[in-house]
PDB file of N, CA and C in Angstrom:
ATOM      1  N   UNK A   1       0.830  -1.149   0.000  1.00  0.00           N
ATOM      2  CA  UNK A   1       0.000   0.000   0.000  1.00  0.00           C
ATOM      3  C   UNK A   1       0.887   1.228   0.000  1.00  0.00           C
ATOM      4  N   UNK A   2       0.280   2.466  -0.127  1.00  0.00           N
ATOM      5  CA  UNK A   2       0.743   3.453  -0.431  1.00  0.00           C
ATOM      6  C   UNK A   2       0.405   4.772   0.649  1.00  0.00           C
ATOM      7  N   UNK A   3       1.311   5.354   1.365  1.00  0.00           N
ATOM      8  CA  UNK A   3       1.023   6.265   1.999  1.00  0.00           C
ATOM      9  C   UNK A   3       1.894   7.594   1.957  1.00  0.00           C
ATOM     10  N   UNK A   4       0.864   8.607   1.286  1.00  0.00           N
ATOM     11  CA  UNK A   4       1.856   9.987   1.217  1.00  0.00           C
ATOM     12  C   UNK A   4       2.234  10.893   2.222  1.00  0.00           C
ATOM     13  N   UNK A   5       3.355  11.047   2.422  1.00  0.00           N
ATOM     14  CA  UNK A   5       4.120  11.643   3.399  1.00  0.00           C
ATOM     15  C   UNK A   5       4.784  12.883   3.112  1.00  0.00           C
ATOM     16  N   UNK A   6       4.359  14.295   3.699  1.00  0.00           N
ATOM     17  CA  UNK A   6       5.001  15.593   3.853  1.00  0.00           C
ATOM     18  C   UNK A   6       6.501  15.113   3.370  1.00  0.00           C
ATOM     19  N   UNK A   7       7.383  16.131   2.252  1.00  0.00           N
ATOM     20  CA  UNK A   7       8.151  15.711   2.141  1.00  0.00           C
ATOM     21  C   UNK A   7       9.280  16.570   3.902  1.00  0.00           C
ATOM     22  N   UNK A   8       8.521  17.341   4.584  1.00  0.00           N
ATOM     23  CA  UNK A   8       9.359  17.535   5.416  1.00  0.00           C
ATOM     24  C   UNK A   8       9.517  16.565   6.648  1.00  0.00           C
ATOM     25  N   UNK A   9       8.418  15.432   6.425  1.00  0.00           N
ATOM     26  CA  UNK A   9       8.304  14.175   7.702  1.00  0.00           C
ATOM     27  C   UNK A   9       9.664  13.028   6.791  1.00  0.00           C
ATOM     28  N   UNK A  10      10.209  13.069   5.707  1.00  0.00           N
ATOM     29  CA  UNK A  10      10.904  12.198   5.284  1.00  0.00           C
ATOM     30  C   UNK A  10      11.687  11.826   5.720  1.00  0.00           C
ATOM     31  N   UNK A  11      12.876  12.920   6.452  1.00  0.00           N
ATOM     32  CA  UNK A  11      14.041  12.740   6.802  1.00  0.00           C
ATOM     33  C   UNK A  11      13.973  12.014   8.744  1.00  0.00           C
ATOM     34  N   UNK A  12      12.449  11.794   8.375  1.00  0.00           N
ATOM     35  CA  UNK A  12      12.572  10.471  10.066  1.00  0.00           C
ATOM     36  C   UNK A  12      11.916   8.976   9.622  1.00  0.00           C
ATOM     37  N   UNK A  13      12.006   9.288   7.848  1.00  0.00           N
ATOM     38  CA  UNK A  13      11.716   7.553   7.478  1.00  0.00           C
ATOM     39  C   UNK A  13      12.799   7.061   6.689  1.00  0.00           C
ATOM     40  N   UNK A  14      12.931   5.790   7.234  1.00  0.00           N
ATOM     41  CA  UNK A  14      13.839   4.761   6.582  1.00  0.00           C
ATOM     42  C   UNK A  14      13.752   3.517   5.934  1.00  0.00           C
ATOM     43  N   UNK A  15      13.333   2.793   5.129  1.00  0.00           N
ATOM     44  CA  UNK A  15      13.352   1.784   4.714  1.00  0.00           C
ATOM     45  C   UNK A  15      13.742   0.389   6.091  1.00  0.00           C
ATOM     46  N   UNK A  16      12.246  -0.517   6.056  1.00  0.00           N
ATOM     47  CA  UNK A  16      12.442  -1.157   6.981  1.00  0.00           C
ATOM     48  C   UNK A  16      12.047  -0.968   8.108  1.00  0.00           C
ATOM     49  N   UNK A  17      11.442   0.938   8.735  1.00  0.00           N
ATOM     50  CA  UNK A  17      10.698   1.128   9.563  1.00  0.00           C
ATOM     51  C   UNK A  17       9.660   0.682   9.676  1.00  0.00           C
ATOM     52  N   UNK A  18       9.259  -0.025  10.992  1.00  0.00           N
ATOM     53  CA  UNK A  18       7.788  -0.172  11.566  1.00  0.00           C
ATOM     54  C   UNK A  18       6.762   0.256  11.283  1.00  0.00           C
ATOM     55  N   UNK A  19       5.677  -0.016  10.453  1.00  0.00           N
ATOM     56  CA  UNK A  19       4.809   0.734  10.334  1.00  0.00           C
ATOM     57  C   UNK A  19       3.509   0.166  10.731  1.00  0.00           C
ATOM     58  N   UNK A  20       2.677   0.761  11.532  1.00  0.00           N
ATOM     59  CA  UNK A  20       0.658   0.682  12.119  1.00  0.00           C
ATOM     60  C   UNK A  20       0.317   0.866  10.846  1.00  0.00           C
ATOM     61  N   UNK A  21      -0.703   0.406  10.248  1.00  0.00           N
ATOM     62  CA  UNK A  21      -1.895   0.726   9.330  1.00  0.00           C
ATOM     63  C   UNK A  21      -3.401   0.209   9.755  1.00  0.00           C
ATOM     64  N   UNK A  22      -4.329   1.352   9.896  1.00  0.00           N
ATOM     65  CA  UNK A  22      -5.470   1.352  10.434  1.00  0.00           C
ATOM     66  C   UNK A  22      -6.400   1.670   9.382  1.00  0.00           C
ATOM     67  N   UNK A  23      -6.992   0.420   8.915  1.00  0.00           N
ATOM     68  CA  UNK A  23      -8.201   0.294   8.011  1.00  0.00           C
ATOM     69  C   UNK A  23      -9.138   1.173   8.271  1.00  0.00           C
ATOM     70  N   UNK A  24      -9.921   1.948   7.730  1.00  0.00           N
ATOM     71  CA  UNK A  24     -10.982   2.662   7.869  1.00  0.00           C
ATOM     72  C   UNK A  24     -12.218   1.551   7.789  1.00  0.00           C
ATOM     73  N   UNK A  25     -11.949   1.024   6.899  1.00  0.00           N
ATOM     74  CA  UNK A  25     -13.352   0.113   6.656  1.00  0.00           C
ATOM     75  C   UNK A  25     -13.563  -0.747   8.060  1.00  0.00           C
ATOM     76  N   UNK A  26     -12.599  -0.658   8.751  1.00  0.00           N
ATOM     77  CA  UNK A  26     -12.831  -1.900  10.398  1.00  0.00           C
ATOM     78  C   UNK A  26     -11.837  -1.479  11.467  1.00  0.00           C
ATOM     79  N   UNK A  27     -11.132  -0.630  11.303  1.00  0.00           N
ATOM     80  CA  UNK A  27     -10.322   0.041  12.500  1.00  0.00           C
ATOM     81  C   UNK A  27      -9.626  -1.147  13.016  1.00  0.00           C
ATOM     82  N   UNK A  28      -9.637  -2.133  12.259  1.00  0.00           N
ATOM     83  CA  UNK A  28      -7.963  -3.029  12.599  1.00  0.00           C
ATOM     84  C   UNK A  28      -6.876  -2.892  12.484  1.00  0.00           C
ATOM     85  N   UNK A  29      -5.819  -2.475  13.471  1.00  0.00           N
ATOM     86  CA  UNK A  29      -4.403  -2.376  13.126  1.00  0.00           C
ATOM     87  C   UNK A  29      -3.470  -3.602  12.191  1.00  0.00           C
ATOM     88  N   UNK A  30      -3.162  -3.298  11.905  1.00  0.00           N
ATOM     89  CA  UNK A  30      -2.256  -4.087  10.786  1.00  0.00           C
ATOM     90  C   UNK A  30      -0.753  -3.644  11.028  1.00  0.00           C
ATOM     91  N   UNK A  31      -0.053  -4.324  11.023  1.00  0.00           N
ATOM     92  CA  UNK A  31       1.295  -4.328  10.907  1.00  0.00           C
ATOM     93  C   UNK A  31       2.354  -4.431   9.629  1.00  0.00           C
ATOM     94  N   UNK A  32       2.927  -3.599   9.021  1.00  0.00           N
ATOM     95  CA  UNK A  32       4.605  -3.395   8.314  1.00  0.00           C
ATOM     96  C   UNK A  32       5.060  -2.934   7.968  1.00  0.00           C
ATOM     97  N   UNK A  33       6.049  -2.706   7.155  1.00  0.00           N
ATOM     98  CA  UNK A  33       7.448  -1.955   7.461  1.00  0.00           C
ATOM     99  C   UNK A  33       7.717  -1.170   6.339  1.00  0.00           C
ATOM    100  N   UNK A  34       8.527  -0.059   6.271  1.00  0.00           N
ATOM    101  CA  UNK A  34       8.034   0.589   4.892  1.00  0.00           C
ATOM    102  C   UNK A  34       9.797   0.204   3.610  1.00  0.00           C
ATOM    103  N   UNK A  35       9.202  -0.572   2.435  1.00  0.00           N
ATOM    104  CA  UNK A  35       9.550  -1.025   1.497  1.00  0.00           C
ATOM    105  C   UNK A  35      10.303  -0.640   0.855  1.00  0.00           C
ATOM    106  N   UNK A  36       9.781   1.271   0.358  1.00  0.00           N
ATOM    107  CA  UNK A  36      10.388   2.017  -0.387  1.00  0.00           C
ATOM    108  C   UNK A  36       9.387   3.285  -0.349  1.00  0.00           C
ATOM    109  N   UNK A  37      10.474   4.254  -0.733  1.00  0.00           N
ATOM    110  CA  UNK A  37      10.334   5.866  -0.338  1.00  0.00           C
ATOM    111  C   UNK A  37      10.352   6.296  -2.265  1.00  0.00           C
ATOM    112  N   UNK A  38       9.322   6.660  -2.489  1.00  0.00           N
ATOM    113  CA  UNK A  38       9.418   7.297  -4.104  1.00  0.00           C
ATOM    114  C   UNK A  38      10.480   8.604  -3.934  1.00  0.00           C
ATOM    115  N   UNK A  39      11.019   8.399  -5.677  1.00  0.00           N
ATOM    116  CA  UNK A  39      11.888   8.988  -5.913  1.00  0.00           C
ATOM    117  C   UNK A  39      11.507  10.323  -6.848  1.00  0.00           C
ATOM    118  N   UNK A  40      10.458  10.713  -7.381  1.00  0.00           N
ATOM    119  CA  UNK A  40       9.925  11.382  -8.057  1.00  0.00           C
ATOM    120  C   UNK A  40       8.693  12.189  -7.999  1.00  0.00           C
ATOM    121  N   UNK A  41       7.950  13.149  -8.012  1.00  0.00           N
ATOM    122  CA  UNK A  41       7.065  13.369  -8.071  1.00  0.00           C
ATOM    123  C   UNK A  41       6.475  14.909  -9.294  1.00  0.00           C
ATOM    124  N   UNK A  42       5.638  15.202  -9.277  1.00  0.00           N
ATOM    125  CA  UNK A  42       4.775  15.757 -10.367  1.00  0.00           C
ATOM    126  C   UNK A  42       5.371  17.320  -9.848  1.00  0.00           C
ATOM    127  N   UNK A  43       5.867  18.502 -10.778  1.00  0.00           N
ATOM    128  CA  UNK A  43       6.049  19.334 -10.058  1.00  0.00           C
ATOM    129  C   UNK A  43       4.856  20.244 -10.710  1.00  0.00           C
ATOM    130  N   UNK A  44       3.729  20.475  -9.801  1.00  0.00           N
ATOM    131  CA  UNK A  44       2.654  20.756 -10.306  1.00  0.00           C
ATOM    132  C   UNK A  44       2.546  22.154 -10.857  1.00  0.00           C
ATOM    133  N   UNK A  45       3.421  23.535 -10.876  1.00  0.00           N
ATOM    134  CA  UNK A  45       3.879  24.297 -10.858  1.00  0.00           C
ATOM    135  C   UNK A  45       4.785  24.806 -12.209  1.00  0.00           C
ATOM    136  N   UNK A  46       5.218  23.617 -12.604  1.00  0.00           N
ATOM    137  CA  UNK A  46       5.657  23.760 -13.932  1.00  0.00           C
ATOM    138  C   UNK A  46       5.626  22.621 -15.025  1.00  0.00           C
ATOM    139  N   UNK A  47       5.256  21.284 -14.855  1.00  0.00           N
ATOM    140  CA  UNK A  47       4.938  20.723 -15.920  1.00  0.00           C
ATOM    141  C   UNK A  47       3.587  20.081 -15.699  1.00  0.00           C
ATOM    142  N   UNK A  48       3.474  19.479 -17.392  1.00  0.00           N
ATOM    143  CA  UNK A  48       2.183  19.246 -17.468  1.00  0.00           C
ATOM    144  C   UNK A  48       2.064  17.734 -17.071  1.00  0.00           C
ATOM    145  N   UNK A  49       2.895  17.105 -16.622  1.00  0.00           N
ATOM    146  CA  UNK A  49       2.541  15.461 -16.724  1.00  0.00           C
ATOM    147  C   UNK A  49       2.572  14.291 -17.528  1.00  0.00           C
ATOM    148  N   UNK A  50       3.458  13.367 -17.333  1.00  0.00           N
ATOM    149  CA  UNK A  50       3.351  12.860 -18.139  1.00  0.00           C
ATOM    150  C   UNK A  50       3.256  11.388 -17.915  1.00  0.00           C
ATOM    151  N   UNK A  51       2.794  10.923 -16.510  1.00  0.00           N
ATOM    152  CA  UNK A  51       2.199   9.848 -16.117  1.00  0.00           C
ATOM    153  C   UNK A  51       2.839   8.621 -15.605  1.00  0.00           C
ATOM    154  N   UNK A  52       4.440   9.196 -15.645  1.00  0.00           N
ATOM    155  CA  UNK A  52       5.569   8.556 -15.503  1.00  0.00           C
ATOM    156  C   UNK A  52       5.913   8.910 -13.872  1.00  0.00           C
ATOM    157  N   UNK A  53       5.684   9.929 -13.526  1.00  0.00           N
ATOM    158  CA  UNK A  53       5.845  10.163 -12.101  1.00  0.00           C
ATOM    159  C   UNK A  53       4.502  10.241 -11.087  1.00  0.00           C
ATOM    160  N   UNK A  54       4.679  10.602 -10.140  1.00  0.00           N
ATOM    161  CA  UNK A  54       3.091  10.098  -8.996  1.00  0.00           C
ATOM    162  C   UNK A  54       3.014  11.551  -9.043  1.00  0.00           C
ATOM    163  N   UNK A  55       1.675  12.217  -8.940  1.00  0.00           N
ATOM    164  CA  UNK A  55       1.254  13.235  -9.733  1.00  0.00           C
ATOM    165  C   UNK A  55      -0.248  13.329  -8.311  1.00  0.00           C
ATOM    166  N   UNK A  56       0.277  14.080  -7.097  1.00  0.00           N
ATOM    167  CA  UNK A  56      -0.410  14.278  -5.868  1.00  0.00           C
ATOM    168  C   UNK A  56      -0.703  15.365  -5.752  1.00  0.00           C
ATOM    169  N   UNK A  57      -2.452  15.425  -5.756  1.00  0.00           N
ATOM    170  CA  UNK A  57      -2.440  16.860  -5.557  1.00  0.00           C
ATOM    171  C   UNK A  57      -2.523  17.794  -4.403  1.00  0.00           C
ATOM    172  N   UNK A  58      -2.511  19.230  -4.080  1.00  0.00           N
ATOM    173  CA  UNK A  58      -2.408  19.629  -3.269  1.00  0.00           C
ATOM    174  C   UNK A  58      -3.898  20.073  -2.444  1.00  0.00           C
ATOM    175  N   UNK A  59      -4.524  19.660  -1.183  1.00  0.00           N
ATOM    176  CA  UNK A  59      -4.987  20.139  -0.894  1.00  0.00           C
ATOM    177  C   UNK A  59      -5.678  21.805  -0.657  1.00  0.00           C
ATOM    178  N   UNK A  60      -4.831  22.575  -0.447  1.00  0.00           N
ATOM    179  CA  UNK A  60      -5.252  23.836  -0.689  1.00  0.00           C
ATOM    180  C   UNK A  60      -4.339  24.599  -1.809  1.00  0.00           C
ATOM    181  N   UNK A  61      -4.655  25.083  -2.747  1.00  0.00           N
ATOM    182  CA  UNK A  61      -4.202  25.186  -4.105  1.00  0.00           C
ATOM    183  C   UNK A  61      -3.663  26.844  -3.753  1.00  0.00           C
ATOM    184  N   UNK A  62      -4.129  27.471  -3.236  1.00  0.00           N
ATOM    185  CA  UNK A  62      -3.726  29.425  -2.848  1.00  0.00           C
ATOM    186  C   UNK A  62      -2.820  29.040  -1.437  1.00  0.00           C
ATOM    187  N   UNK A  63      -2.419  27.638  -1.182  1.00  0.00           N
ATOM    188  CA  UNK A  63      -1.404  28.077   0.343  1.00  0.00           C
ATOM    189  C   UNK A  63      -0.121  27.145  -0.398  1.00  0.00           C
ATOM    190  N   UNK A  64       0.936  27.729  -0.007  1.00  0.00           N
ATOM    191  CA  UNK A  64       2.385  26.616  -0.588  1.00  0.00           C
ATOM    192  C   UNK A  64       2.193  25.659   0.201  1.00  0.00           C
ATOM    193  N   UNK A  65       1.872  24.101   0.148  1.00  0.00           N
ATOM    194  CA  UNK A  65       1.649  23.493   0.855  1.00  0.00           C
ATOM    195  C   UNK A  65       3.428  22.554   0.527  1.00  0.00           C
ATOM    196  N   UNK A  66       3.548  21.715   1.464  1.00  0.00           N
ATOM    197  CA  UNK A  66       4.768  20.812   1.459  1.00  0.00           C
ATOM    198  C   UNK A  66       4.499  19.323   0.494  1.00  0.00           C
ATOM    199  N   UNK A  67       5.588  19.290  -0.342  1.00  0.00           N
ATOM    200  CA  UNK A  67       4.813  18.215  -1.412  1.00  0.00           C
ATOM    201  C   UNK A  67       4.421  16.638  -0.651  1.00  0.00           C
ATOM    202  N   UNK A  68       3.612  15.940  -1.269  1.00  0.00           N
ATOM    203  CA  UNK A  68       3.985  14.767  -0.190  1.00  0.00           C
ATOM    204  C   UNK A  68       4.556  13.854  -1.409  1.00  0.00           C
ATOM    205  N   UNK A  69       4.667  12.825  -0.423  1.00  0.00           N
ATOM    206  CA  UNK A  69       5.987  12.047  -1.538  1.00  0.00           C
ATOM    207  C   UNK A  69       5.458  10.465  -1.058  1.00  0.00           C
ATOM    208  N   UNK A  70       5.568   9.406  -2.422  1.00  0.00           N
ATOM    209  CA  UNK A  70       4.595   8.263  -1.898  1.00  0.00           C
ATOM    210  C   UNK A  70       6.068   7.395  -0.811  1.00  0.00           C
ATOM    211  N   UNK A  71       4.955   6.281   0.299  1.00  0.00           N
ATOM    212  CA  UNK A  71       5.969   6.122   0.791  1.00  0.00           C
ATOM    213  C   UNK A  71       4.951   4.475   0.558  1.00  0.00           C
ATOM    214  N   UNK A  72       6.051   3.105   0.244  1.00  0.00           N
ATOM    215  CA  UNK A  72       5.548   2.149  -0.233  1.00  0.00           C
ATOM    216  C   UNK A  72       5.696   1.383   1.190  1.00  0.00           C
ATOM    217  N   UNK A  73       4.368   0.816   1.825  1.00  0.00           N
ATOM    218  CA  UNK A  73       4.044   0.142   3.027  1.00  0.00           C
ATOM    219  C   UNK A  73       4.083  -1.456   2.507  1.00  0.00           C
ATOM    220  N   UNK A  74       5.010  -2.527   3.155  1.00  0.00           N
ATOM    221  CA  UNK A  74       4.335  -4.322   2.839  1.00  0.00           C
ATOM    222  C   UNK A  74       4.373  -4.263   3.862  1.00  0.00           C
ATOM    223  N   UNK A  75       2.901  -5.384   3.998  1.00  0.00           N
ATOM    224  CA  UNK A  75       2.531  -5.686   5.370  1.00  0.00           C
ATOM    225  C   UNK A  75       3.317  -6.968   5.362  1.00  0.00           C
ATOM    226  N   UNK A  76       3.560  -6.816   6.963  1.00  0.00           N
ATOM    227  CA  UNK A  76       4.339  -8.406   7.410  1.00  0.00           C
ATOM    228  C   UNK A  76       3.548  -9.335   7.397  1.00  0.00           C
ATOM    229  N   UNK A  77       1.847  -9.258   7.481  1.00  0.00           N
ATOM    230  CA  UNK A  77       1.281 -10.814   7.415  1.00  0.00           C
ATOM    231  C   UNK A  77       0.196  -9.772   7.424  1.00  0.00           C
ATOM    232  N   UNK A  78      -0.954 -10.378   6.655  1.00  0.00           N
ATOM    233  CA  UNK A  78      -2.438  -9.797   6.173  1.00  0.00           C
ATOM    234  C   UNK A  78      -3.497 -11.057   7.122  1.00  0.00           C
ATOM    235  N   UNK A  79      -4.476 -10.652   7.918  1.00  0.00           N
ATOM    236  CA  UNK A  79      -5.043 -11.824   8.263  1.00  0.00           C
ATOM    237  C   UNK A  79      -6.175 -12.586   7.208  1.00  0.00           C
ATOM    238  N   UNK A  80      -6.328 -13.519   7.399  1.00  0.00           N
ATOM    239  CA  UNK A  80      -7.870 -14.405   6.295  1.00  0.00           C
ATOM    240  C   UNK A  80      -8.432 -13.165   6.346  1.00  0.00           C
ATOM    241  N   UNK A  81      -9.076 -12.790   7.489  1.00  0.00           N
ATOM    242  CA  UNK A  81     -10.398 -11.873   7.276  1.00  0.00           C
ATOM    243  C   UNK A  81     -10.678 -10.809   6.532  1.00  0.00           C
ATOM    244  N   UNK A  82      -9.357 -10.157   6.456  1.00  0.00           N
ATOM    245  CA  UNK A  82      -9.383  -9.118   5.950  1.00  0.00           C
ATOM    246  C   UNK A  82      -9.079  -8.568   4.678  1.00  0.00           C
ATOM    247  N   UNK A  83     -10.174  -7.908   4.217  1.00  0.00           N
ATOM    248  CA  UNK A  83     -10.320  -7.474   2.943  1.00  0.00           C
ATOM    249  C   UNK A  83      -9.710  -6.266   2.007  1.00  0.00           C
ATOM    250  N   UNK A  84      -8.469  -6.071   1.406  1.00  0.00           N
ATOM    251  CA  UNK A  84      -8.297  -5.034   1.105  1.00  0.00           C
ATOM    252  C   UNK A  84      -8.749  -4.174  -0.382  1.00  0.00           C
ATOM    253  N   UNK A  85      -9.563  -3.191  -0.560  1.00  0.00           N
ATOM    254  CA  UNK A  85      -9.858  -2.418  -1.560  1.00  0.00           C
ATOM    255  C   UNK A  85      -9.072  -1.550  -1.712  1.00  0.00           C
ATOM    256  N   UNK A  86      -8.778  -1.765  -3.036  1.00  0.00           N
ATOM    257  CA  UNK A  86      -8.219  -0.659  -3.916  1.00  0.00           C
ATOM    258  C   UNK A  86      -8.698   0.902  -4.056  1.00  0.00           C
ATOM    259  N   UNK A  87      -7.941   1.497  -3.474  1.00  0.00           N
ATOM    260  CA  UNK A  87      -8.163   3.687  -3.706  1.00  0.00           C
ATOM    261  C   UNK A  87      -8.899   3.579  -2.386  1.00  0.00           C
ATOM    262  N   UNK A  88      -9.367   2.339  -1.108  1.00  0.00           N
ATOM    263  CA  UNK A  88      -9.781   2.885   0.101  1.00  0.00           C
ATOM    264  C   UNK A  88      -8.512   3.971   1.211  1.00  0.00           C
ATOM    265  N   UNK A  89      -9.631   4.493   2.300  1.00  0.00           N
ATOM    266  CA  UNK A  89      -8.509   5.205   3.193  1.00  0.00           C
ATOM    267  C   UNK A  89      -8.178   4.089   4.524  1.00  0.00           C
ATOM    268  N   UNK A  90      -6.962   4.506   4.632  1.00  0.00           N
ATOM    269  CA  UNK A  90      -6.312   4.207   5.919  1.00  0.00           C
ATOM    270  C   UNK A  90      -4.850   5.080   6.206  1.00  0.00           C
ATOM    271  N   UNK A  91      -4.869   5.217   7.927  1.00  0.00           N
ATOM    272  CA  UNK A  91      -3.678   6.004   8.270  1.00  0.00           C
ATOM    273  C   UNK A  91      -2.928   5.262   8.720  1.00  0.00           C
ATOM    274  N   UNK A  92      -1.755   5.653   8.256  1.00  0.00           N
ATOM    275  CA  UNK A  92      -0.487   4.933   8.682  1.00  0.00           C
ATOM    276  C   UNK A  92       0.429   5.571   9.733  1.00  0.00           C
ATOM    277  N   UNK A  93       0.906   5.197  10.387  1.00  0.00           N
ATOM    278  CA  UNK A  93       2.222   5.698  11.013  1.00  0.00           C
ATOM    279  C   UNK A  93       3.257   4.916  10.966  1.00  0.00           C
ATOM    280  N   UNK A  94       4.553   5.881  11.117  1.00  0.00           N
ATOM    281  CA  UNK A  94       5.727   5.167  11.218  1.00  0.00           C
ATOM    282  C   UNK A  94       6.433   5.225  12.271  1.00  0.00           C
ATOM    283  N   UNK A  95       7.436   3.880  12.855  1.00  0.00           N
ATOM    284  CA  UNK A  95       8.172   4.147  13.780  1.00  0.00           C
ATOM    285  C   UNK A  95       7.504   3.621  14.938  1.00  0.00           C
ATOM    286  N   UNK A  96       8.261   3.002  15.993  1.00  0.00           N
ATOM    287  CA  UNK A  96       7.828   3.009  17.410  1.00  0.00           C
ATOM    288  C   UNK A  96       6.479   1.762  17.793  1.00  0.00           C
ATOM    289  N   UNK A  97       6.953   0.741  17.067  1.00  0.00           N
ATOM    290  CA  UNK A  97       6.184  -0.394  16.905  1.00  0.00           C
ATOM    291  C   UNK A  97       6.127  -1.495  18.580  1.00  0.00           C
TER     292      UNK A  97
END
């Protein structure tokens, strides 16, 4: 899974950190570790896109907001029960497992 991260929260993630993920659809914690940190993103400001980079938009469009940058979550073990959908929400944290 995929969770975008302020690029100013980056420099306290590392590859291999601990990570909580809390399903919205059932408020089950889930457990793992983060995979990989994207290397690219859309600079919305001066180009137009070209579908090759992750292309996030900004919540408030009139404030400079901080870009976020994708950060790639594998879970250490998924249980039977649980169901994951594609483009649903869940929050993640990192660290301090």
């Amino acid at each position: 899974m995929l969770g975008y991260f302020e690029e100013t929260k980056l420099r306290h993630i590392r590859i291999g950190d601990p990570a909580q993920i809390i399903l919205y659809s059932n408020q089950q914690t889930l457990h793992g570790h983060v995979a990989s940190i994207g290397r690219a993103i859309v600079d919305q400001s001066v180009e137009q896109g070209t579908g090759l980079v992750a292309n996030i938009k900004p919540n408030i469009p009139w404030v400079r907001l901080a870009q976020r940058v994708p950060v790639r979550i594998a879970f250490n073990e998924l249980p039977a029960d649980v169901t994951l959908v594609s483009g649903t929400t869940c929050t993640v944290s990192i660290g301090g497992q």
